[in-house]
Protein backbone atom coordinates (compact mmCIF):
# COMPACT_ATOMS: atom_id res chain seq x y z
CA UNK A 1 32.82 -43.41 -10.91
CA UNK A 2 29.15 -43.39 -11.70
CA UNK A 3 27.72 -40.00 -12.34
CA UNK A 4 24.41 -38.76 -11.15
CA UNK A 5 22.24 -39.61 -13.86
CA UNK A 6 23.68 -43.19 -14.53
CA UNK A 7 22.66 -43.60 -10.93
CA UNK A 8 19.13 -42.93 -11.18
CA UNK A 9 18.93 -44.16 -14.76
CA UNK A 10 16.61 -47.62 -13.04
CA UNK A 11 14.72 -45.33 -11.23
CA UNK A 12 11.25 -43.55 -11.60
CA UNK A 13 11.62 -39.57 -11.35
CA UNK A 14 9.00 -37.60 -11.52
CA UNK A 15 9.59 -34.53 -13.65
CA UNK A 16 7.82 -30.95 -14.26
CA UNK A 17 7.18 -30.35 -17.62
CA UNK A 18 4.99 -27.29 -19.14
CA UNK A 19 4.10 -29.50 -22.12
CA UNK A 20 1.71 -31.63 -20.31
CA UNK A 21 0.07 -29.51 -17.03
CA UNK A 22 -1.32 -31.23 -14.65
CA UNK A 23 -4.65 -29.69 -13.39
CA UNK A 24 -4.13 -29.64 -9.70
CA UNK A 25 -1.27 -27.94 -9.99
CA UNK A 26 -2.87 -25.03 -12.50
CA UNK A 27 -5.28 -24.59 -10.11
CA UNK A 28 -3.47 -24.21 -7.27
CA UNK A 29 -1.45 -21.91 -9.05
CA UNK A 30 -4.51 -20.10 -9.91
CA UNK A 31 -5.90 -20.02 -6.52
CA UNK A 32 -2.39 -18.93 -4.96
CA UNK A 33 -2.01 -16.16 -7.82
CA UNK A 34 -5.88 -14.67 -6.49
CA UNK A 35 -4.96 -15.00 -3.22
CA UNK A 36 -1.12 -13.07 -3.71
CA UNK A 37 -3.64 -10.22 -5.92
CA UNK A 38 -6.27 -10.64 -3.15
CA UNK A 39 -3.76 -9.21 -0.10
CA UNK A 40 -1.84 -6.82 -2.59
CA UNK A 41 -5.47 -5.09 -2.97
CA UNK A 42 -6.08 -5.36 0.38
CA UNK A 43 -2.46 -3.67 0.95
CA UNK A 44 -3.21 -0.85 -1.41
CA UNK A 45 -6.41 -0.26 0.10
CA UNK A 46 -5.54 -0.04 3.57
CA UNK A 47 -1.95 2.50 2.49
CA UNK A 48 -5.04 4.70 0.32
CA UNK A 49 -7.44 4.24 3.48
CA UNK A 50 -4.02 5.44 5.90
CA UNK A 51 -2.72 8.08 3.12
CA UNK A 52 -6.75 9.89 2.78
CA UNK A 53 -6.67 9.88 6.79
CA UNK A 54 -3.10 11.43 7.02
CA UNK A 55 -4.06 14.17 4.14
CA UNK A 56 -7.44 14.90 6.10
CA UNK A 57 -5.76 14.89 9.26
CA UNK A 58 -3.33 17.67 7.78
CA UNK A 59 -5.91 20.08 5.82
CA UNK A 60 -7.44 20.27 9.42
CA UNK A 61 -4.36 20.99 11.00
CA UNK A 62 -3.37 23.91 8.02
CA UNK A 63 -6.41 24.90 8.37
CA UNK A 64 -6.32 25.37 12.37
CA UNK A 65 -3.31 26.83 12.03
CA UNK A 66 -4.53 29.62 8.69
CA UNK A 67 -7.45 30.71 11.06
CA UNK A 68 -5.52 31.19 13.82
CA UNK A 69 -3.04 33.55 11.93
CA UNK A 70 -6.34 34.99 10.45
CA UNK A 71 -7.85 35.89 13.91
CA UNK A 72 -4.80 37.02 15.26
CA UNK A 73 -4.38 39.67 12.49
CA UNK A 74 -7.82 40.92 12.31
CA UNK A 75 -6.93 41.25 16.07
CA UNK A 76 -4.28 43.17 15.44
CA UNK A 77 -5.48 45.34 12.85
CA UNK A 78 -8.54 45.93 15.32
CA UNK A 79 -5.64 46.83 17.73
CA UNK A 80 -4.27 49.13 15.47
CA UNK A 81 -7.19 50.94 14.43
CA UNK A 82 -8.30 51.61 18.44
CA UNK A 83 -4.87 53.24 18.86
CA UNK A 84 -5.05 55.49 16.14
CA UNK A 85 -8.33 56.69 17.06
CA UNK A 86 -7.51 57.54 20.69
């Protein structure tokens, strides 16, 4: 029985070692590595871009809602105020 290595012992194998980098390949790593930051920002930017909309969409809402309340008892106190003068 012939184990692995002893079987490709004739054979040429091409191995990856960090002693001696080849350049391609440390630039493609580089360019893959800007383009993995380059969607991440774009990621953050658009869940910033959708959380600023969602907050702004909300303080208009509250804000709707707080003026409504507001009219409504100035209404009522106007109310109020007729029915204790008549």
């Amino acid at each position: 029985m012939t184990s692995c290595l002893g079987a490709l012992a004739g054979k040429d194998i091409t191995t990856l070692s960090m002693d001696h980098p080849d350049p391609a390949r440390a630039r493609a790593e580089a360019l893959f590595k800007k383009e993995e930051q380059r969607r991440e920002g774009e990621k953050a930017m658009a869940e910033y871009l959708a959380e600023s909309q969602a907050t702004r969409e909300k303080t208009a809402r509250l804000r709707a809602l707080r003026l409504a309340r507001e009219a409504a008892a100035k209404e009522a106190a106007a109310r109020h105020t007729r029915k204790q003068a008549s």
